[in-house]
PDB file of N, CA and C in Angstrom:
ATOM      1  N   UNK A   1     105.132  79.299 107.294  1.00  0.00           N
ATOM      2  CA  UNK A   1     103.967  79.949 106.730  1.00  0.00           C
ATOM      3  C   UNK A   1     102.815  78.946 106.646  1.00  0.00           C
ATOM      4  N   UNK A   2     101.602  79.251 106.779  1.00  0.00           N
ATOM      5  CA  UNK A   2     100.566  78.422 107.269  1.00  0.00           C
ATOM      6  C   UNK A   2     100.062  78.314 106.039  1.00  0.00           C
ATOM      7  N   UNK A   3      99.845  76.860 105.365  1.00  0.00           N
ATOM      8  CA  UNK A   3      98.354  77.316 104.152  1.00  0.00           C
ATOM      9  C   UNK A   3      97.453  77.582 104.040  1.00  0.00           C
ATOM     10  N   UNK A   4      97.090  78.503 103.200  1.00  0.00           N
ATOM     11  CA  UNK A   4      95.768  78.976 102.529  1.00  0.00           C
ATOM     12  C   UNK A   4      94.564  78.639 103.297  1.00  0.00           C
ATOM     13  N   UNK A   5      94.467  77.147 103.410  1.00  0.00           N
ATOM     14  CA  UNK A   5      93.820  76.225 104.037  1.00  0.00           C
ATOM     15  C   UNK A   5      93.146  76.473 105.564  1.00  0.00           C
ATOM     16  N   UNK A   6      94.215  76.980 105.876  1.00  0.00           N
ATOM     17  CA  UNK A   6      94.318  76.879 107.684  1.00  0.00           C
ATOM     18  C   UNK A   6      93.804  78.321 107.783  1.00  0.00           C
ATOM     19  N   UNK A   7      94.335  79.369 107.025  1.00  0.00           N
ATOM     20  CA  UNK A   7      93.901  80.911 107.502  1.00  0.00           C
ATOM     21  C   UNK A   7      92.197  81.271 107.497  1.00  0.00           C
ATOM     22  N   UNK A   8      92.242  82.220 108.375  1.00  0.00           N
ATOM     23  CA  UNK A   8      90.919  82.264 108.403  1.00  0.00           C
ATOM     24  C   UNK A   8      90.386  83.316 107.428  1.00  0.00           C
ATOM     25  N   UNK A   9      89.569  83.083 106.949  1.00  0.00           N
ATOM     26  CA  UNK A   9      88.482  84.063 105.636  1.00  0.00           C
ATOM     27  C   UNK A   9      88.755  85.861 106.557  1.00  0.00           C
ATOM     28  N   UNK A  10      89.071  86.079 107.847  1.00  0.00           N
ATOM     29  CA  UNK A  10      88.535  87.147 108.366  1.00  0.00           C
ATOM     30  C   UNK A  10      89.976  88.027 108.362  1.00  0.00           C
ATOM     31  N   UNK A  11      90.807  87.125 107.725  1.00  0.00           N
ATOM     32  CA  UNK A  11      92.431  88.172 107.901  1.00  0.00           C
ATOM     33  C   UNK A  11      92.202  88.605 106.667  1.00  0.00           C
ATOM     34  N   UNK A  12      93.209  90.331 106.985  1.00  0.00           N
ATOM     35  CA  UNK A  12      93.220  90.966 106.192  1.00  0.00           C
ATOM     36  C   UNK A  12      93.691  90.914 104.863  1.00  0.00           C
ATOM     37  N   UNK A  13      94.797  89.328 104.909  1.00  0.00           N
ATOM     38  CA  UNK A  13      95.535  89.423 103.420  1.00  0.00           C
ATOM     39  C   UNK A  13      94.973  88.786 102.918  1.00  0.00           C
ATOM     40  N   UNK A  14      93.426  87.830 103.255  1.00  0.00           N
ATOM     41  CA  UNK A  14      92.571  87.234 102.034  1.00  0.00           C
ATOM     42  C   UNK A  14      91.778  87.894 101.673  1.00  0.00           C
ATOM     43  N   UNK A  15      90.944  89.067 101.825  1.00  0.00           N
ATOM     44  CA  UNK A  15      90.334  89.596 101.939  1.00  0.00           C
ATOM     45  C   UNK A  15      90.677  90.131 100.229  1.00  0.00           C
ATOM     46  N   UNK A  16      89.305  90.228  99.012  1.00  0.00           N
ATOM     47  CA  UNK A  16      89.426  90.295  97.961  1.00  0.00           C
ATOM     48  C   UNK A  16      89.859  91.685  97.390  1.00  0.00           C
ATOM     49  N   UNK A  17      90.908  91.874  96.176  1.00  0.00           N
ATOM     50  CA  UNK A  17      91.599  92.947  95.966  1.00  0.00           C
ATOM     51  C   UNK A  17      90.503  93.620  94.683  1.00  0.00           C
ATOM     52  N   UNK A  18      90.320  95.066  94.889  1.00  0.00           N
ATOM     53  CA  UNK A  18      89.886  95.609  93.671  1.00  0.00           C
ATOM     54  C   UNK A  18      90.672  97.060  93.354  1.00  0.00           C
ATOM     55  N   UNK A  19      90.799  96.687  92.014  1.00  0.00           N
ATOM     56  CA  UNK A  19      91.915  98.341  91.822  1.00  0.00           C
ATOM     57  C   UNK A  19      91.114  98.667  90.737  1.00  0.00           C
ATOM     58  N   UNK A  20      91.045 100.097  90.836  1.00  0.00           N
ATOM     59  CA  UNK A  20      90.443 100.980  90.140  1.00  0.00           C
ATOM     60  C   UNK A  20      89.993 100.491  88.628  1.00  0.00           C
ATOM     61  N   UNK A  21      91.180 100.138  88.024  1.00  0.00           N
ATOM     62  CA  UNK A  21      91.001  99.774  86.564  1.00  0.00           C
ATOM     63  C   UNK A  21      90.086  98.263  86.360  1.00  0.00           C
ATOM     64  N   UNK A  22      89.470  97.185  87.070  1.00  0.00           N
ATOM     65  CA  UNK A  22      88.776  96.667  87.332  1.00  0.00           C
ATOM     66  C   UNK A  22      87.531  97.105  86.620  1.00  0.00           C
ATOM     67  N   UNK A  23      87.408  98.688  87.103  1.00  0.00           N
ATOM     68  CA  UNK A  23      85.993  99.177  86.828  1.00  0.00           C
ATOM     69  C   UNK A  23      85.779 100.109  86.122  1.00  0.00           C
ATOM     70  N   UNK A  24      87.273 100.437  85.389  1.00  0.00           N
ATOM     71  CA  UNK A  24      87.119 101.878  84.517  1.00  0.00           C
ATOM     72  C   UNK A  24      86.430 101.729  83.104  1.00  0.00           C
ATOM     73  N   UNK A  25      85.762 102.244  82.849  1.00  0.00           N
ATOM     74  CA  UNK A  25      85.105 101.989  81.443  1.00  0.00           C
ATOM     75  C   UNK A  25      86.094 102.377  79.943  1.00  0.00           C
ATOM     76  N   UNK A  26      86.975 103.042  80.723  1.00  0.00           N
ATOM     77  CA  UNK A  26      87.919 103.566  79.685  1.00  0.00           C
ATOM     78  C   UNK A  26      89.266 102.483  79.516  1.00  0.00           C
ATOM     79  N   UNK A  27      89.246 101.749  79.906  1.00  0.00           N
ATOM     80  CA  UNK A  27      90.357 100.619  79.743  1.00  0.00           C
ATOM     81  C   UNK A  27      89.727  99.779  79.039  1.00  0.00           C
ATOM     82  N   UNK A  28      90.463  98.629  78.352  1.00  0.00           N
ATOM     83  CA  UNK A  28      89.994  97.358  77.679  1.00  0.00           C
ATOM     84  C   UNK A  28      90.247  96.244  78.520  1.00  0.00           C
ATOM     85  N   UNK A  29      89.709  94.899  78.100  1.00  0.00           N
ATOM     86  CA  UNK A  29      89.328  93.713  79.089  1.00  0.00           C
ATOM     87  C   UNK A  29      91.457  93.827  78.979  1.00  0.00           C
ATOM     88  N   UNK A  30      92.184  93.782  77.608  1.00  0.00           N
ATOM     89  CA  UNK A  30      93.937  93.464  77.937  1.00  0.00           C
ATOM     90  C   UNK A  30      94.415  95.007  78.921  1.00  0.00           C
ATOM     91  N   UNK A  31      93.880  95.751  79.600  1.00  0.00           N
ATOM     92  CA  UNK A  31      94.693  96.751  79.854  1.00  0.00           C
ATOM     93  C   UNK A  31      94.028  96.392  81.503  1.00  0.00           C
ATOM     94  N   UNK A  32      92.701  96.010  81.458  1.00  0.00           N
ATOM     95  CA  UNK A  32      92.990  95.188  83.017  1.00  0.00           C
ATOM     96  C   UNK A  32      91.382  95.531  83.270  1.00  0.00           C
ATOM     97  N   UNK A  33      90.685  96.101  82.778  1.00  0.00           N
ATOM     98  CA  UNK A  33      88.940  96.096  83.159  1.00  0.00           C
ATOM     99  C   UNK A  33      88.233  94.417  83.053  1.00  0.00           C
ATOM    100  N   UNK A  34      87.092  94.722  84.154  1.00  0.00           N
ATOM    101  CA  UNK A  34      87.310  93.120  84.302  1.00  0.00           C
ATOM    102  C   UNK A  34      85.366  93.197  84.341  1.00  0.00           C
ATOM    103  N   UNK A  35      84.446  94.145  84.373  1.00  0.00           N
ATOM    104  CA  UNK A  35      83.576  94.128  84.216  1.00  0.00           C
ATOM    105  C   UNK A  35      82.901  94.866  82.747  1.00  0.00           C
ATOM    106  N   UNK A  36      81.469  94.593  82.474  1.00  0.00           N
ATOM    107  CA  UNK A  36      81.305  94.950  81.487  1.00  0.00           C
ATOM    108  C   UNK A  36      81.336  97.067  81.249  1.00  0.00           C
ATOM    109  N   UNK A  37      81.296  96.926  79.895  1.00  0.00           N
ATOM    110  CA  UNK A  37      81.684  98.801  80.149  1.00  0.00           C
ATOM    111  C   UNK A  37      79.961  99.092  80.406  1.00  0.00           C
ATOM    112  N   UNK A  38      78.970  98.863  80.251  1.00  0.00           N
ATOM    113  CA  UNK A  38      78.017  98.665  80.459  1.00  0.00           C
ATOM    114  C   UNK A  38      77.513  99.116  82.112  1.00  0.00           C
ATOM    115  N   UNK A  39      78.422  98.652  82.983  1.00  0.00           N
ATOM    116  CA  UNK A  39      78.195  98.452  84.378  1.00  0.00           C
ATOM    117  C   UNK A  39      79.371  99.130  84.708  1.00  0.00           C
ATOM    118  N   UNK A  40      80.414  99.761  84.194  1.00  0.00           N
ATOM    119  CA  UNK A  40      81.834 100.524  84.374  1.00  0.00           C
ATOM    120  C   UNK A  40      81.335 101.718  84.305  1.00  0.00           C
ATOM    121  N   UNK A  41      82.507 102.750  85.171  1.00  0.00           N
ATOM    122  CA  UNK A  41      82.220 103.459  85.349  1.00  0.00           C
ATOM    123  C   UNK A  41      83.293 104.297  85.121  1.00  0.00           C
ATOM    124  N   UNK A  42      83.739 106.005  84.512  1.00  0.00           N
ATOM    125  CA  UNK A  42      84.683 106.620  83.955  1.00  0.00           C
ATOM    126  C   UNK A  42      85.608 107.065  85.307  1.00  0.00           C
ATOM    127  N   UNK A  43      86.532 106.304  85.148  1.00  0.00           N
ATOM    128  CA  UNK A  43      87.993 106.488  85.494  1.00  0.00           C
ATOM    129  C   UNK A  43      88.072 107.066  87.747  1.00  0.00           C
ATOM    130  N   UNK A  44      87.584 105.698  87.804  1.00  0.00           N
ATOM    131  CA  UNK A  44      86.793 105.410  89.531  1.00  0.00           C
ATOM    132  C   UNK A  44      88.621 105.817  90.252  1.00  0.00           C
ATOM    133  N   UNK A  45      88.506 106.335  91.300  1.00  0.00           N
ATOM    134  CA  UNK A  45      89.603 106.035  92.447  1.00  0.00           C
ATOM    135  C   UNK A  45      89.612 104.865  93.162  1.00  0.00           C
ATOM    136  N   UNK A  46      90.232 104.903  94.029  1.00  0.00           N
ATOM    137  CA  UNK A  46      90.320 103.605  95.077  1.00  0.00           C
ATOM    138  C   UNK A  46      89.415 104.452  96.239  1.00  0.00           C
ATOM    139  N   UNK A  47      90.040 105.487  96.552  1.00  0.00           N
ATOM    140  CA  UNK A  47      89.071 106.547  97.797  1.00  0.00           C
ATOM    141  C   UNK A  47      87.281 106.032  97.231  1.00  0.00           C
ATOM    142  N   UNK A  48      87.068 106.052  96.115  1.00  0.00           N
ATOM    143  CA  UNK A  48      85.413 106.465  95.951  1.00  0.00           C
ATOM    144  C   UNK A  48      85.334 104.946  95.987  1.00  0.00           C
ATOM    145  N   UNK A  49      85.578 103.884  95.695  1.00  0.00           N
ATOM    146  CA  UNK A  49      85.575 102.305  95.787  1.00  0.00           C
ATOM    147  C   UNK A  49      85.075 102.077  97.412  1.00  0.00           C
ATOM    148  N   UNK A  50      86.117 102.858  97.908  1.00  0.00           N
ATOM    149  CA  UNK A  50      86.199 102.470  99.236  1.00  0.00           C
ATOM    150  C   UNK A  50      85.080 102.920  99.829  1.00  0.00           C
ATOM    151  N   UNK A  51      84.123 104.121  99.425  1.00  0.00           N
ATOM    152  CA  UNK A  51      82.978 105.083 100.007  1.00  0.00           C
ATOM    153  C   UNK A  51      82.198 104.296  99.311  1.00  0.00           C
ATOM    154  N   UNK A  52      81.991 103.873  98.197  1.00  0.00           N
ATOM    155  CA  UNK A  52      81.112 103.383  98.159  1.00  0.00           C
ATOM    156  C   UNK A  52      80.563 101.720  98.711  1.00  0.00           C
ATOM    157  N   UNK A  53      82.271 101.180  99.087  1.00  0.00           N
ATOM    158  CA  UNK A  53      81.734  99.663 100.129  1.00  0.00           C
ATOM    159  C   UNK A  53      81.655  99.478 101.236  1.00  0.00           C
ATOM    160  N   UNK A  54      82.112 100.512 101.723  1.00  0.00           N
ATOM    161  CA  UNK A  54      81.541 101.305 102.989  1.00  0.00           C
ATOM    162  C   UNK A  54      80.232 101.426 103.172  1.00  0.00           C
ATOM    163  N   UNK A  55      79.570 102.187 102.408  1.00  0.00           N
ATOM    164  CA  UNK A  55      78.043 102.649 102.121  1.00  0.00           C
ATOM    165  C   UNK A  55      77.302 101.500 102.423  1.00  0.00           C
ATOM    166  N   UNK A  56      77.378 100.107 101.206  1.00  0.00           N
ATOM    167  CA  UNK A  56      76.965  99.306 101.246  1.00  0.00           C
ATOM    168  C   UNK A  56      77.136  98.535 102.770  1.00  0.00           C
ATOM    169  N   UNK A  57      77.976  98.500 103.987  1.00  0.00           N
ATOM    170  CA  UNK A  57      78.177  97.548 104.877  1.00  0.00           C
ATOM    171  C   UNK A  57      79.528  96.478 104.871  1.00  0.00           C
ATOM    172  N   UNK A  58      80.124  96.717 103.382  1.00  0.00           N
ATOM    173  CA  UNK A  58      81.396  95.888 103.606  1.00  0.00           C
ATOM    174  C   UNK A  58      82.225  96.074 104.424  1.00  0.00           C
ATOM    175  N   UNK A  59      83.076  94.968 104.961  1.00  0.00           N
ATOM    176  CA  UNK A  59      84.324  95.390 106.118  1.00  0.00           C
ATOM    177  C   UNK A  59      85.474  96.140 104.724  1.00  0.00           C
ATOM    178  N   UNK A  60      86.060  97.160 104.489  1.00  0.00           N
ATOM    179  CA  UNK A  60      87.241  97.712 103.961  1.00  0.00           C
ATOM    180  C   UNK A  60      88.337  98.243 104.242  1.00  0.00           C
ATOM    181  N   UNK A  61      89.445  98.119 103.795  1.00  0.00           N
ATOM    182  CA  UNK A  61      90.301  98.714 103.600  1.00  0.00           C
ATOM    183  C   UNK A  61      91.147  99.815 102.418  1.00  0.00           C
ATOM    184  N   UNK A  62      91.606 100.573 102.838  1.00  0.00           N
ATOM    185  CA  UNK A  62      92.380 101.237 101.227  1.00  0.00           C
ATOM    186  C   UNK A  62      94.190 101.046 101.469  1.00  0.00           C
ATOM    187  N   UNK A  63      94.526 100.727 100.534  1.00  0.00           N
ATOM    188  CA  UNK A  63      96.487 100.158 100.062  1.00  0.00           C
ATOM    189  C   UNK A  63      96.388 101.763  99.600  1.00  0.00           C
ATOM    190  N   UNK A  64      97.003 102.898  99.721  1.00  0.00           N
ATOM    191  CA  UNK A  64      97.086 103.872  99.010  1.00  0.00           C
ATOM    192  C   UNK A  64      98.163 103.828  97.544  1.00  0.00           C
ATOM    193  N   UNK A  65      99.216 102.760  98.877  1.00  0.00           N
ATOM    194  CA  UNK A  65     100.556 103.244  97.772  1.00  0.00           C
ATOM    195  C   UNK A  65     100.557 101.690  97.207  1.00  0.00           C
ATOM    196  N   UNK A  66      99.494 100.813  96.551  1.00  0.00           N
ATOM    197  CA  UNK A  66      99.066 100.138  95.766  1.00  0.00           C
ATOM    198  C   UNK A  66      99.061  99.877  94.320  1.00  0.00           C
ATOM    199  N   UNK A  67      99.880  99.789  93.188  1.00  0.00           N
ATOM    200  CA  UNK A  67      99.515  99.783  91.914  1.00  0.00           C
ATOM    201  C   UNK A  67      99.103  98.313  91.088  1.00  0.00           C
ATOM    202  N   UNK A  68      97.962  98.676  90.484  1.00  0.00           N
ATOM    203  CA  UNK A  68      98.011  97.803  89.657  1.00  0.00           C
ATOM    204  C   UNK A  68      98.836  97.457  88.569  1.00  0.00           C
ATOM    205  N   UNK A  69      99.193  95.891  88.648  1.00  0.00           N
ATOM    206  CA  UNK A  69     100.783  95.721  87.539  1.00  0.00           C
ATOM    207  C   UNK A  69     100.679  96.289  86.003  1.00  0.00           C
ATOM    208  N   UNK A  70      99.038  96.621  85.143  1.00  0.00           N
ATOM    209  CA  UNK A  70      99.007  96.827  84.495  1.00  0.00           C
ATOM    210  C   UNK A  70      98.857  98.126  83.818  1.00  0.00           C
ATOM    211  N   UNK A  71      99.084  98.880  85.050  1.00  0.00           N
ATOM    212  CA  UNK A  71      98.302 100.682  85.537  1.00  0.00           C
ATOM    213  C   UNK A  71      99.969 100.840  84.459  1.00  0.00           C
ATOM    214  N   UNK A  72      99.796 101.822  83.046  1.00  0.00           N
ATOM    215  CA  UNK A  72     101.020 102.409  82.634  1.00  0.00           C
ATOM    216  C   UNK A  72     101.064 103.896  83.340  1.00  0.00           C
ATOM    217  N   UNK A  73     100.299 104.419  83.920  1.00  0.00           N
ATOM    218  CA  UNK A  73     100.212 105.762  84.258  1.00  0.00           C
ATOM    219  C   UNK A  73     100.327 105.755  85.870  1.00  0.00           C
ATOM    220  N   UNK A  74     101.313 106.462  85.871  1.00  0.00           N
ATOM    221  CA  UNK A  74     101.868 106.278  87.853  1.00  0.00           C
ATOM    222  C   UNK A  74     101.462 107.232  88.218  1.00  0.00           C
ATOM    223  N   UNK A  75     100.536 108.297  88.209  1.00  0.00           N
ATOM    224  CA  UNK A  75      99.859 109.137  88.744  1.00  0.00           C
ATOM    225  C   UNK A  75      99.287 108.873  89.832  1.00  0.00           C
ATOM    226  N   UNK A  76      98.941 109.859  90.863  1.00  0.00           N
ATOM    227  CA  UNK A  76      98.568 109.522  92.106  1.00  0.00           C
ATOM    228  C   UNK A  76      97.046 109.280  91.886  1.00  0.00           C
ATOM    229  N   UNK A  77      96.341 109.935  90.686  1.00  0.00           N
ATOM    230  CA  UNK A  77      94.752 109.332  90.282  1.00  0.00           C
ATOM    231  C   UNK A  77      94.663 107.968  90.108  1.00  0.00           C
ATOM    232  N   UNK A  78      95.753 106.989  89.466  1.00  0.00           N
ATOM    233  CA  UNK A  78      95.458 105.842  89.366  1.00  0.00           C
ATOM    234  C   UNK A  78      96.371 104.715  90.722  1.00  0.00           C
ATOM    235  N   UNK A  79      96.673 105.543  91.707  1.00  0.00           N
ATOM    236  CA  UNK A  79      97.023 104.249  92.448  1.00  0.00           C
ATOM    237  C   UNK A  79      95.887 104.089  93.601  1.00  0.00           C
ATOM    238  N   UNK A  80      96.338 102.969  94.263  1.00  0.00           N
ATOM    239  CA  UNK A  80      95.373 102.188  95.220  1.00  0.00           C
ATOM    240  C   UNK A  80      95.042 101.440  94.768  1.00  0.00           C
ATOM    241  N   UNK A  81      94.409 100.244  95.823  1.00  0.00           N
ATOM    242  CA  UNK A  81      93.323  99.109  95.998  1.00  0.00           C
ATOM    243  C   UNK A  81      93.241  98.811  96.853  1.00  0.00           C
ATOM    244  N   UNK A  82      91.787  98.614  96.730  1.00  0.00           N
ATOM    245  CA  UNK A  82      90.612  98.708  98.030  1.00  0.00           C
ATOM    246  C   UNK A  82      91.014  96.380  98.348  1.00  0.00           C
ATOM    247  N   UNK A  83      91.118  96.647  99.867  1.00  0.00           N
ATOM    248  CA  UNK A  83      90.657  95.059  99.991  1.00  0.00           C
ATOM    249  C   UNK A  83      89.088  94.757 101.260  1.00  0.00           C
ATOM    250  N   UNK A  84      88.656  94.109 100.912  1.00  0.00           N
ATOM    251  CA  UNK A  84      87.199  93.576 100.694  1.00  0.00           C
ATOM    252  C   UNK A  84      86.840  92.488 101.644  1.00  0.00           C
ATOM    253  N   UNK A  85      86.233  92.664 102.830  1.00  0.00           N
ATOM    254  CA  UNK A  85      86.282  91.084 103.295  1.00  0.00           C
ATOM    255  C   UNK A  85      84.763  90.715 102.456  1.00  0.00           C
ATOM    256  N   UNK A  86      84.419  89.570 102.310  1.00  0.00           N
ATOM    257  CA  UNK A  86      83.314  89.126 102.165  1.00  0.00           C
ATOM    258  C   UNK A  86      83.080  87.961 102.652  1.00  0.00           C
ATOM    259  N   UNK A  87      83.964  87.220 103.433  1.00  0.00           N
ATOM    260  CA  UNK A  87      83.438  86.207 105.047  1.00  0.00           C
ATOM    261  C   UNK A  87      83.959  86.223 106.108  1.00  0.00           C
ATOM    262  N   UNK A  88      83.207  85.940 107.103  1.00  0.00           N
ATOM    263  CA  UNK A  88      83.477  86.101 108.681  1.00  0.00           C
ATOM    264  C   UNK A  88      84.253  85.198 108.963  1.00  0.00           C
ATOM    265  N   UNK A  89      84.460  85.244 109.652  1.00  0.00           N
ATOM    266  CA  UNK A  89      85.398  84.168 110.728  1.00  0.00           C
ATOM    267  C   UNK A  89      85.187  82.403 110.387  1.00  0.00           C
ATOM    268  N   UNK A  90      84.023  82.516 110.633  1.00  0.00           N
ATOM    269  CA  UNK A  90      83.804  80.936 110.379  1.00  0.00           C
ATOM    270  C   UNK A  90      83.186  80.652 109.109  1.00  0.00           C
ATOM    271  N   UNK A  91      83.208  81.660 108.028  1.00  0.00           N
ATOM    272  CA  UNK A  91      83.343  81.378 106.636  1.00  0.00           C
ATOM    273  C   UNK A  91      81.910  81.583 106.242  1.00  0.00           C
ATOM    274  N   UNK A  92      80.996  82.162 106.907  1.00  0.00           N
ATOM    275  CA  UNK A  92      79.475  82.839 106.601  1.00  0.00           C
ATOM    276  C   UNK A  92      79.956  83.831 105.760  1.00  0.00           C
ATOM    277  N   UNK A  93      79.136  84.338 104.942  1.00  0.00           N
ATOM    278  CA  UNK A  93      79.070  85.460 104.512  1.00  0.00           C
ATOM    279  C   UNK A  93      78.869  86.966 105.050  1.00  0.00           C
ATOM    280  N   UNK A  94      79.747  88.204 104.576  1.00  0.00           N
ATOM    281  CA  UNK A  94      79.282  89.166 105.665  1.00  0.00           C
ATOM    282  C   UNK A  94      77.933  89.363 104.978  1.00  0.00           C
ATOM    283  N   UNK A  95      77.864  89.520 103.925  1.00  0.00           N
ATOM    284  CA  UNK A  95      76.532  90.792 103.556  1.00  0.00           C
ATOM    285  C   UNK A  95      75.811  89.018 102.090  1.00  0.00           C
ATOM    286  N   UNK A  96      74.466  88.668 102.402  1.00  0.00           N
ATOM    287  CA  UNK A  96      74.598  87.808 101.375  1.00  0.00           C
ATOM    288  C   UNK A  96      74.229  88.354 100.214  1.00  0.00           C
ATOM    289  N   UNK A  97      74.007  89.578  99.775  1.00  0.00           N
ATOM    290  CA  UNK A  97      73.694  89.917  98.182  1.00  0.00           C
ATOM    291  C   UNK A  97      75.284  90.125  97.621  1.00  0.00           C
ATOM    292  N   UNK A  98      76.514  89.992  98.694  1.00  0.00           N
ATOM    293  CA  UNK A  98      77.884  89.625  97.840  1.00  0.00           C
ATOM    294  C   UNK A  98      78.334  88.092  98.527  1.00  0.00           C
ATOM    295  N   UNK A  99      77.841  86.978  97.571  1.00  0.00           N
ATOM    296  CA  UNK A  99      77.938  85.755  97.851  1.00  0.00           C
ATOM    297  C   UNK A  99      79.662  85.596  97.393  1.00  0.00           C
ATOM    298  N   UNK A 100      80.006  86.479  96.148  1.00  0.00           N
ATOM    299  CA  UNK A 100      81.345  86.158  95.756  1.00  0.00           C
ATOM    300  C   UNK A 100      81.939  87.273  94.742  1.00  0.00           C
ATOM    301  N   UNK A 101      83.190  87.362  94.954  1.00  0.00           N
ATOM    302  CA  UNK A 101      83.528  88.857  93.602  1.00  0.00           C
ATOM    303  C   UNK A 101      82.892  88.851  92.283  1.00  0.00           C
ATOM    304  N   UNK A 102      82.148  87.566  91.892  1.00  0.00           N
ATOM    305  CA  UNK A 102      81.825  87.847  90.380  1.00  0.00           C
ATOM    306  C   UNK A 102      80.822  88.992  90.459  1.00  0.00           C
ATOM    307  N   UNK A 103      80.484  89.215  89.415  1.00  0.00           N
ATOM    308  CA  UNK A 103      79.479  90.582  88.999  1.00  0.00           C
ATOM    309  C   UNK A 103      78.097  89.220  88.522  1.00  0.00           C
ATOM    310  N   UNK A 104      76.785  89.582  89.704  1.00  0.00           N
ATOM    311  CA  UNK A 104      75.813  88.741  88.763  1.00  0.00           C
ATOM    312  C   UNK A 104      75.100  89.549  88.172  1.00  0.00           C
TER     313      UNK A 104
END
């Protein structure tokens, strides 16, 4: 297995993970929301994640049968995660208003 190091930014398994609860406004920062509720949004899919980084120009993917470890509800509303490239090949950025996953 090659390190971290050596792979390139443009394969699919570095490519950054976001699952629904990330962005749900209805979860707490311990149940797995990771932005402010402020900027969250009520109880997102992985499908609409994915339409909407699409929209924007991101390279995406959708994991359907994906759960987040902290998801208590196994419903088919809360599974998935979307993965995200945000650099090319030789480590440019695809799109530069997403320099990196934080929220600025």
């Amino acid at each position: 297995m090659a390190c971290a190091a050596a792979r390139s930014p443009a394969d699919q398994d570095r490519f950054i993970c976001i699952y629904p609860a990330y962005l749900n406004n209805k979860k707490t920062i311990a149940e797995g929301r990771r932005i402010p509720i402020s900027k969250a949004v009520e109880n997102p899919t992985a499908t609409e994640i994915q339409d909407v980084c699409s929209a924007v120009g991101l390279n995406v993917f959708l994991e359907k049968n994906k759960m987040y470890s902290r998801e208590w509800n196994r419903d088919l509303q809360y599974r998935g995660r979307v993965r995200v490239q945000l650099k090319q090949e030789d480590g440019s950025l695809c799109l530069v208003q997403f320099p990196s996953r934080k929220l600025e």
